[in-house]
N, C-alpha and C. Protein backbone atom coordinates (compact mmCIF):
# COMPACT_ATOMS: atom_id res chain seq x y z
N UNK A 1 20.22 -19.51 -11.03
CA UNK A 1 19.30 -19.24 -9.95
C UNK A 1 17.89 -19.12 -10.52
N UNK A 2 16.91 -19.92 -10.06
CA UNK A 2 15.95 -19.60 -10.42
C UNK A 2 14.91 -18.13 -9.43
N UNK A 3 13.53 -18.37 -10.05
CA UNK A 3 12.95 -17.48 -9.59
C UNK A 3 12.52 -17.90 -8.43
N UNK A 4 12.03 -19.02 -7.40
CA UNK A 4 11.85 -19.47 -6.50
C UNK A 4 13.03 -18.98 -5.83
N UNK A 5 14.02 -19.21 -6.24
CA UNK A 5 15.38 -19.12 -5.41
C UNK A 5 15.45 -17.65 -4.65
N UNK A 6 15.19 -17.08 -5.97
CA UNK A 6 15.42 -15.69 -5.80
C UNK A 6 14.18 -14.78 -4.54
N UNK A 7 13.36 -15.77 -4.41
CA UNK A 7 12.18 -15.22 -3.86
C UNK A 7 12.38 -15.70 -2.29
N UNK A 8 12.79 -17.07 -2.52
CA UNK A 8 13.26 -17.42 -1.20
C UNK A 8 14.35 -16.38 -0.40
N UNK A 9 15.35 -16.65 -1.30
CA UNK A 9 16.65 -15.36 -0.76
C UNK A 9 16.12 -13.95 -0.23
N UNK A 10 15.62 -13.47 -1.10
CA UNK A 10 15.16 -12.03 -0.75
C UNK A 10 13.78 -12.01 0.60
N UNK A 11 13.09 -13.23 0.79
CA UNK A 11 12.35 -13.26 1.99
C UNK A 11 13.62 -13.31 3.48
N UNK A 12 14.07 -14.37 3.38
CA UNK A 12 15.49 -14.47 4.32
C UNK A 12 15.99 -13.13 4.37
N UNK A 13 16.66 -12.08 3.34
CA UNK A 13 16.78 -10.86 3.68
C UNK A 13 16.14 -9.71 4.22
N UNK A 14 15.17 -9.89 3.75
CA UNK A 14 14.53 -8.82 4.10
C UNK A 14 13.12 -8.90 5.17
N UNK A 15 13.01 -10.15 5.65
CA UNK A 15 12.06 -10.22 6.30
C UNK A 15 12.78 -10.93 7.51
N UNK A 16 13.98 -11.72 7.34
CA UNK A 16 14.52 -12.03 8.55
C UNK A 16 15.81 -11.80 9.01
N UNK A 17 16.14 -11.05 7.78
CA UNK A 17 17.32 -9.87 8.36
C UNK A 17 18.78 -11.15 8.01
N UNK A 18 19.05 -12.37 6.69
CA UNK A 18 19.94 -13.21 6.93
C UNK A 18 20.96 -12.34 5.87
N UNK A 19 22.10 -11.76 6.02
CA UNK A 19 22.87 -11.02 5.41
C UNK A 19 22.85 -12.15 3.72
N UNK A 20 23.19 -11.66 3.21
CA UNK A 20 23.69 -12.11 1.68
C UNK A 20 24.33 -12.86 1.37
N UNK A 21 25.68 -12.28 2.01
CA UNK A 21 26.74 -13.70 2.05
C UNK A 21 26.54 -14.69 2.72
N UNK A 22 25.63 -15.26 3.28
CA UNK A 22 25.35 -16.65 4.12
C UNK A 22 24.07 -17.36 3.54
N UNK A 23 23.57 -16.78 2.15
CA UNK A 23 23.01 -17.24 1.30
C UNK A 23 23.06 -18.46 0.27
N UNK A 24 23.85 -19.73 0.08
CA UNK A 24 23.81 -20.29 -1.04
C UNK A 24 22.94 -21.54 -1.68
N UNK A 25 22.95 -21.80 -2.53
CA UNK A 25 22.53 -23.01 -2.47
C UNK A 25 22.00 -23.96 -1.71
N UNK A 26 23.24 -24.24 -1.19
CA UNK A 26 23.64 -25.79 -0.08
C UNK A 26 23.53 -25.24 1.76
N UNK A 27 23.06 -24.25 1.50
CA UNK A 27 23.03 -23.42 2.66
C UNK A 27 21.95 -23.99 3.99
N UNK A 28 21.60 -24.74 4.72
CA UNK A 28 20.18 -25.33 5.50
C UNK A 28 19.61 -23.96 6.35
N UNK A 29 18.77 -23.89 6.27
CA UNK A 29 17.95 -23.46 7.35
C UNK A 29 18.07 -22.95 8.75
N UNK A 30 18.57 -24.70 8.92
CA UNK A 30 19.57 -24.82 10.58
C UNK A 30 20.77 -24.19 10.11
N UNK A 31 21.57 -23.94 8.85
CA UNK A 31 22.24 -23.00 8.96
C UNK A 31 22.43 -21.60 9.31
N UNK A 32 21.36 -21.32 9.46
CA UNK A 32 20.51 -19.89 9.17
C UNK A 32 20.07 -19.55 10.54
N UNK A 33 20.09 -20.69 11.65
CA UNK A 33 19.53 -20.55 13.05
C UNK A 33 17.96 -20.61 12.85
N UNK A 34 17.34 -21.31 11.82
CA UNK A 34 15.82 -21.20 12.04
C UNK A 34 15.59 -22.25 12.71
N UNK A 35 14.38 -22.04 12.63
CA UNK A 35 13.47 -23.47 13.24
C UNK A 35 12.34 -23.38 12.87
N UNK A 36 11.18 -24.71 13.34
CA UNK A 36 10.30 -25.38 12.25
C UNK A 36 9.36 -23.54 12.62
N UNK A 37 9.38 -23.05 13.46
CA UNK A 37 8.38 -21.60 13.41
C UNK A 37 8.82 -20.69 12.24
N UNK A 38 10.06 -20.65 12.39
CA UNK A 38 10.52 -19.41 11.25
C UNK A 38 9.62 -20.09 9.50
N UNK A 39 10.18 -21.38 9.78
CA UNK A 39 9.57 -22.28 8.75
C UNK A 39 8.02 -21.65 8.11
N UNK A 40 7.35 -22.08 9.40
CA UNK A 40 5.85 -21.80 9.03
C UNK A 40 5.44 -20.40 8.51
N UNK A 41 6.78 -19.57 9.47
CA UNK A 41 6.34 -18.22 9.17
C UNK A 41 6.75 -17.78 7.30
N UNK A 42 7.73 -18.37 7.09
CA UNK A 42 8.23 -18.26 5.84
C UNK A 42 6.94 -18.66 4.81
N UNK A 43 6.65 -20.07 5.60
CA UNK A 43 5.20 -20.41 4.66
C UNK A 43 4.26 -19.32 4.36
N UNK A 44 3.73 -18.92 5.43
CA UNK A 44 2.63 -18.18 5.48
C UNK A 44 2.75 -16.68 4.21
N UNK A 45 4.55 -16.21 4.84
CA UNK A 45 4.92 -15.10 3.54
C UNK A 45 4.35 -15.11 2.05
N UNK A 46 5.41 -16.49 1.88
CA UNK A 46 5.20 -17.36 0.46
C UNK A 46 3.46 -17.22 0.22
N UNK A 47 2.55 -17.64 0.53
CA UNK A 47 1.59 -18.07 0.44
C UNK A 47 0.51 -16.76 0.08
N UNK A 48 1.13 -15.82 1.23
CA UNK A 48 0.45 -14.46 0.96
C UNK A 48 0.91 -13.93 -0.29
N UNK A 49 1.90 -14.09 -0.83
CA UNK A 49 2.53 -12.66 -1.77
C UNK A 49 2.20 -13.68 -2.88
N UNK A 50 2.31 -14.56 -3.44
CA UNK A 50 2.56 -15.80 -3.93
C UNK A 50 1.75 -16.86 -4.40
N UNK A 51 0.21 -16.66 -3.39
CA UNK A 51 -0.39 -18.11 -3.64
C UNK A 51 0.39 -19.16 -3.60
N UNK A 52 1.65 -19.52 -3.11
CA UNK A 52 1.77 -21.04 -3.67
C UNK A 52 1.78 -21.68 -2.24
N UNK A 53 1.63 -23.02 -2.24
CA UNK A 53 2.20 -23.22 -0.56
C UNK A 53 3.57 -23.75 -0.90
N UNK A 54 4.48 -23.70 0.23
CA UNK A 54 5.86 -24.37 0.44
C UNK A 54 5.55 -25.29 1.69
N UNK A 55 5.62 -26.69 0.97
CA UNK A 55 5.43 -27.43 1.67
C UNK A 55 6.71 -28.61 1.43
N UNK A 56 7.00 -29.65 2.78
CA UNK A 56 7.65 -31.23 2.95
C UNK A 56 8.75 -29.84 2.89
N UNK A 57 9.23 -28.61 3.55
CA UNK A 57 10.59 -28.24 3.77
C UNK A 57 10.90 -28.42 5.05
N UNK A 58 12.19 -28.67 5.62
CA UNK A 58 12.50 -28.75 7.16
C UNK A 58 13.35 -27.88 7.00
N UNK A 59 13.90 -27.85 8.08
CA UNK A 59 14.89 -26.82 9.38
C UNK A 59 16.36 -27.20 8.19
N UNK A 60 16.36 -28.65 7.96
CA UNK A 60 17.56 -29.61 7.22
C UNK A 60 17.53 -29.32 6.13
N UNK A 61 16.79 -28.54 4.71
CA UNK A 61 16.95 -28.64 3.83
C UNK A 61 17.53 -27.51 3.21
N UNK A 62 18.20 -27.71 2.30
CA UNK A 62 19.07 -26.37 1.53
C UNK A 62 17.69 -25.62 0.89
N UNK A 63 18.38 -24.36 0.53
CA UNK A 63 17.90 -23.37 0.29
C UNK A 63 17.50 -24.03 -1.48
N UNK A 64 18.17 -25.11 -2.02
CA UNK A 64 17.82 -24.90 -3.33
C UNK A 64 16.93 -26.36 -3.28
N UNK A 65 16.79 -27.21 -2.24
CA UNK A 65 15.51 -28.35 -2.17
C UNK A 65 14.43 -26.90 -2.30
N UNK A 66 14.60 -26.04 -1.12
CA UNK A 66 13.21 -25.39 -1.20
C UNK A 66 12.78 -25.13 -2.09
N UNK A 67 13.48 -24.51 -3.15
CA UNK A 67 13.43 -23.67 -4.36
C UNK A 67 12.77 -24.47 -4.95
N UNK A 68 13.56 -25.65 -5.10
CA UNK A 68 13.18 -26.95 -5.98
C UNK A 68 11.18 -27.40 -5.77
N UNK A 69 10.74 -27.33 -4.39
CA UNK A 69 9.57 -27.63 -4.12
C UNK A 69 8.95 -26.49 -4.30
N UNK A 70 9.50 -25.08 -4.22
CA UNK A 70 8.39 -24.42 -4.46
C UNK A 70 8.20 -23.77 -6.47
N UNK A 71 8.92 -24.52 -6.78
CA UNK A 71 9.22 -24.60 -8.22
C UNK A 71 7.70 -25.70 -8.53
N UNK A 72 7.75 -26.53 -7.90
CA UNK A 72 7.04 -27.81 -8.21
C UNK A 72 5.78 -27.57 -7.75
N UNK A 73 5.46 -26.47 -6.80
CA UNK A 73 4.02 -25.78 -6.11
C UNK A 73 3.82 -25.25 -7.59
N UNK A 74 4.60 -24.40 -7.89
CA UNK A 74 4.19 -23.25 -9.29
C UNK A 74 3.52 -23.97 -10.46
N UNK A 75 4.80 -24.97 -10.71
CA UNK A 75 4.10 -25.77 -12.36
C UNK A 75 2.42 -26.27 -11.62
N UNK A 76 2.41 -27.21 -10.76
CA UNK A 76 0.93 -27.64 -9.94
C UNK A 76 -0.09 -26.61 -10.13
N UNK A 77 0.09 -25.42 -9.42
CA UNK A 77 -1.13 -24.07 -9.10
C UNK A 77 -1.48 -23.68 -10.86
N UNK A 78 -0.34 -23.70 -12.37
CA UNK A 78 -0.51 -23.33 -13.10
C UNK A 78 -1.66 -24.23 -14.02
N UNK A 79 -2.35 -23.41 -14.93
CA UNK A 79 -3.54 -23.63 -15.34
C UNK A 79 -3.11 -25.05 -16.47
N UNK A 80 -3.25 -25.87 -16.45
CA UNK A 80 -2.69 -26.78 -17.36
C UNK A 80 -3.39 -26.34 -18.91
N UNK A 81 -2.81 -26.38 -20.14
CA UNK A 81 -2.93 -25.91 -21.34
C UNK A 81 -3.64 -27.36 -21.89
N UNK A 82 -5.12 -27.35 -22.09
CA UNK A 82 -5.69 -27.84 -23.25
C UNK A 82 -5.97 -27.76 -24.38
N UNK A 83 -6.61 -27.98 -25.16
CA UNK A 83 -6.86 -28.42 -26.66
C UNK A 83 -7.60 -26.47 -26.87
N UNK A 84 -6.84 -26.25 -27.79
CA UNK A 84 -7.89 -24.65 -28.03
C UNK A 84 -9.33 -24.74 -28.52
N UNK A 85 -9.73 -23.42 -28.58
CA UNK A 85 -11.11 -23.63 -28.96
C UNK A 85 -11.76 -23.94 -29.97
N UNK A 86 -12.84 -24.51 -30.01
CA UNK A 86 -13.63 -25.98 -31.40
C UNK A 86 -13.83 -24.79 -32.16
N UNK A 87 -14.14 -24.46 -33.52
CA UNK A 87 -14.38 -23.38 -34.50
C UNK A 87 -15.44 -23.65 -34.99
């Protein structure tokens, strides 16, 4: 499990009340009874606590595409490592 994962899961718990066990992986969204609002609202969470955006997720995608894209927000937002400093 990554840390996206884990961040995703624990928003679903605790902010939209989705018990634990109906958590996995392969789990959709539309599994979950959301829709594209819960979506946005999830965005907006993410975005506040987080900086990152979660974006290209639907209603259709498992819990670990999301992870997967908001994995791919993180490396993006991070400061890319250049050449150190000239002496």
């Amino acid at each position: 499990m990554t840390d996206a994962y884990a961040l995703l899961t624990g928003f679903l718990r605790d902010r939209f009340a989705v018990p634990a066990a109906e958590l996995t992986e392969d789990t959709t969204f539309t599994d979950l009874g959301m829709d594209s609002l819960d979506l946005g609202e999830m965005a907006v969470l993410v975005r506040k606590a987080h900086g990152l955006a979660l974006e290209d997720v639907r209603a259709g995608s498992t819990l670990r595409e999301a992870a997967d894209r908001l994995d791919a927000a993180r490396r993006a937002a991070a400061p890319a490592a250049g050449p150190g400093p000239v002496a």
